[in-house]
C-alpha atoms as a PDB file:
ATOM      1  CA  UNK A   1     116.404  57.224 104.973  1.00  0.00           C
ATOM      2  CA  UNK A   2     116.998  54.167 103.256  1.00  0.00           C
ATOM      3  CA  UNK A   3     120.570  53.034 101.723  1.00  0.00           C
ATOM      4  CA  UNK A   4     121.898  56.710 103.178  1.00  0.00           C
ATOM      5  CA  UNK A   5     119.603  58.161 100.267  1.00  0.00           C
ATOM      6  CA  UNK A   6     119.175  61.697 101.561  1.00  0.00           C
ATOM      7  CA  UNK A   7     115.183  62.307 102.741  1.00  0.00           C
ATOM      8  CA  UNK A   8     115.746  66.316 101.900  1.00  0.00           C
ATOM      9  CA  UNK A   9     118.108  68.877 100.996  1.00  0.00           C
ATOM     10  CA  UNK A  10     118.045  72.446 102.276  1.00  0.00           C
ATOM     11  CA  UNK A  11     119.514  74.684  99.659  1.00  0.00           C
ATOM     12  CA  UNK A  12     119.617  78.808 100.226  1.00  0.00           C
ATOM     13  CA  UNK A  13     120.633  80.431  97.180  1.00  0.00           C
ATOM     14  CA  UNK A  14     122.572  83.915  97.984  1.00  0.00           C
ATOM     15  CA  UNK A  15     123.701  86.952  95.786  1.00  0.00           C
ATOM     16  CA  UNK A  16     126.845  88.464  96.620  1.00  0.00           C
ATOM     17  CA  UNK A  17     126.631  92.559  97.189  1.00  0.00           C
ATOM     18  CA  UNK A  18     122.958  92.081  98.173  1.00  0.00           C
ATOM     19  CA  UNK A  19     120.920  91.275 101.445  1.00  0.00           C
ATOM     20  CA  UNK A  20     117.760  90.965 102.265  1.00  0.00           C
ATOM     21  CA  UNK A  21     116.894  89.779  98.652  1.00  0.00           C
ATOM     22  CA  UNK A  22     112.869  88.837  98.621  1.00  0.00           C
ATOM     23  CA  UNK A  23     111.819  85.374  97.873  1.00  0.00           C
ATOM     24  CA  UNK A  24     108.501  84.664  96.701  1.00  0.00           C
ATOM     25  CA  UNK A  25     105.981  84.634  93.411  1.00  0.00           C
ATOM     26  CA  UNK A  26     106.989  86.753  91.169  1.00  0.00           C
ATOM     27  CA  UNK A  27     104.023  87.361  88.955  1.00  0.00           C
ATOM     28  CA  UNK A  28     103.169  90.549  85.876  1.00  0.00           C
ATOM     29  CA  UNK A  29     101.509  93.057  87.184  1.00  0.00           C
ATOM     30  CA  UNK A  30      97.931  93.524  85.764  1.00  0.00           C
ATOM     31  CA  UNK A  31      95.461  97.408  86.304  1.00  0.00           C
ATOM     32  CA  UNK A  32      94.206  95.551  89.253  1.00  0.00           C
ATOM     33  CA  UNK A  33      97.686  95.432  90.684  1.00  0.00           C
ATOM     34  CA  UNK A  34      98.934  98.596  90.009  1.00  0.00           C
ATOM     35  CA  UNK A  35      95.894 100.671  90.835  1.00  0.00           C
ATOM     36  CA  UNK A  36      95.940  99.412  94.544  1.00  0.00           C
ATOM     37  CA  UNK A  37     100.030  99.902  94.327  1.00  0.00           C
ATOM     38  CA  UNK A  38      99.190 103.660  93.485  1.00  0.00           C
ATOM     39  CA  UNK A  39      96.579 104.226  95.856  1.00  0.00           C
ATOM     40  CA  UNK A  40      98.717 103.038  98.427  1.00  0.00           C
ATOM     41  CA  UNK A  41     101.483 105.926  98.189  1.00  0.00           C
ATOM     42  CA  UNK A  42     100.381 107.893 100.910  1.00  0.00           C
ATOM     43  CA  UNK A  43     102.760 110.750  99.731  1.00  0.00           C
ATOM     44  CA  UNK A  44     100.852 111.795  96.641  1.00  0.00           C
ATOM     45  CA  UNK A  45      97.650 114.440  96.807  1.00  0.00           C
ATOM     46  CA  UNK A  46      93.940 113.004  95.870  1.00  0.00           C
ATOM     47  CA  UNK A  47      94.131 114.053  92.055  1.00  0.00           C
ATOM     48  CA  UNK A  48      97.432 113.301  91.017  1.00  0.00           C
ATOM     49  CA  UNK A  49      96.567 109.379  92.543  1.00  0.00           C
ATOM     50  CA  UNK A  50      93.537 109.532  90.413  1.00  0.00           C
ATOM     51  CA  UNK A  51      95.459 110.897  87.281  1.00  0.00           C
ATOM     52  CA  UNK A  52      98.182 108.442  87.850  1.00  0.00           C
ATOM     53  CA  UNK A  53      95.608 105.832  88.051  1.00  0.00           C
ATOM     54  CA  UNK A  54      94.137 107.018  84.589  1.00  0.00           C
ATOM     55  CA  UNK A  55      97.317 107.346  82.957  1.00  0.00           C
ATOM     56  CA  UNK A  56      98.143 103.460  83.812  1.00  0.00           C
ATOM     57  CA  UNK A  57      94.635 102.285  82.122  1.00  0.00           C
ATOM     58  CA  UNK A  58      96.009 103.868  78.827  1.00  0.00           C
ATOM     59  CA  UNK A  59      98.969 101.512  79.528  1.00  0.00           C
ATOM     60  CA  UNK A  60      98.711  97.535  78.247  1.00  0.00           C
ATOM     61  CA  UNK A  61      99.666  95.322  81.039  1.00  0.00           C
ATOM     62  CA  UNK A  62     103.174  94.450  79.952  1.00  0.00           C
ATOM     63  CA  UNK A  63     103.602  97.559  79.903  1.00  0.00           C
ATOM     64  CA  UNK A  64     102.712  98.118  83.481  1.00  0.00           C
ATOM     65  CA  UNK A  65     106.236  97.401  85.047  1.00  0.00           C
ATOM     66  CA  UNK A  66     107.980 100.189  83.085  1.00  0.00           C
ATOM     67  CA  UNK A  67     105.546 102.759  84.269  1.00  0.00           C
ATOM     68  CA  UNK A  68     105.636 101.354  87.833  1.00  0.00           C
ATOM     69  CA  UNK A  69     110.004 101.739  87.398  1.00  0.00           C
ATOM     70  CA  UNK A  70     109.489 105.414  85.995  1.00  0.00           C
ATOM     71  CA  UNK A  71     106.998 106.364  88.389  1.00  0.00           C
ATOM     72  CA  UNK A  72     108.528 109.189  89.468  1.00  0.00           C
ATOM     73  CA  UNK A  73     108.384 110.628  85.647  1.00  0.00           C
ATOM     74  CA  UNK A  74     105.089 109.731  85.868  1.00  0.00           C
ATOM     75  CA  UNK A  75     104.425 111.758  89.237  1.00  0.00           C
ATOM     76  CA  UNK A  76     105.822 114.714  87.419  1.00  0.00           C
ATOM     77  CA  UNK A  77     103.737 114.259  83.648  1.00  0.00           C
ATOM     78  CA  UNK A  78     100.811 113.725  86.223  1.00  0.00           C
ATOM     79  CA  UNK A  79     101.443 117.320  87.967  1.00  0.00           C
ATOM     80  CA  UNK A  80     102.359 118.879  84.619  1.00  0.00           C
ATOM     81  CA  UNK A  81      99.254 117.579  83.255  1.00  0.00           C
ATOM     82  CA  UNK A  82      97.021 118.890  85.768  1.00  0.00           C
ATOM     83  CA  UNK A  83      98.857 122.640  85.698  1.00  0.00           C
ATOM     84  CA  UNK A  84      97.916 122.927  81.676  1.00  0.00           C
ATOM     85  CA  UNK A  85      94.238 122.085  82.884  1.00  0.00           C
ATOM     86  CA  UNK A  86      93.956 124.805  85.190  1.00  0.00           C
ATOM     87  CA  UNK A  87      95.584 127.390  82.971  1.00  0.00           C
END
């Protein structure tokens, strides 16, 4: 340090009422993205993945984040989807 200038400065920024908050890129999610994110729920049966997976290519991409927030909606259009099929 020269002159007492200060060589760095460690800052943490915190949010009161939440922990753990996740640092990091933050970037839009694109098909790519939110294929693999789909495929990855291990709770859902082979062809509701795959109709989930359709149903998000009919989606633009900045659209992507509202279907990923309702997924659960989406789960159930998905389901209700494949029941008028096989009637």
């Amino acid at each position: 340090m020269v002159g007492g200038e200060a060589g760095s400065v460690d800052i943490k920024i915190e949010m009161p009422g939440k922990e753990n908050v996740a640092t990091g890129r933050i970037s839009a999610l694109t098909q790519d993205t939110i294929e693999r994110w789909i495929r990855v729920q291990d709770y859902l049966d082979d062809e509701t993945m795959n109709d989930l997976v359709e149903m998000a290519k009919q989606y633009p991409d900045s659209a992507l984040e509202n279907f990923r927030r309702n997924f659960n909606t989406m789960i159930m259009r998905a389901r209700e989807n494949r029941a008028k099929r096989q009637s």
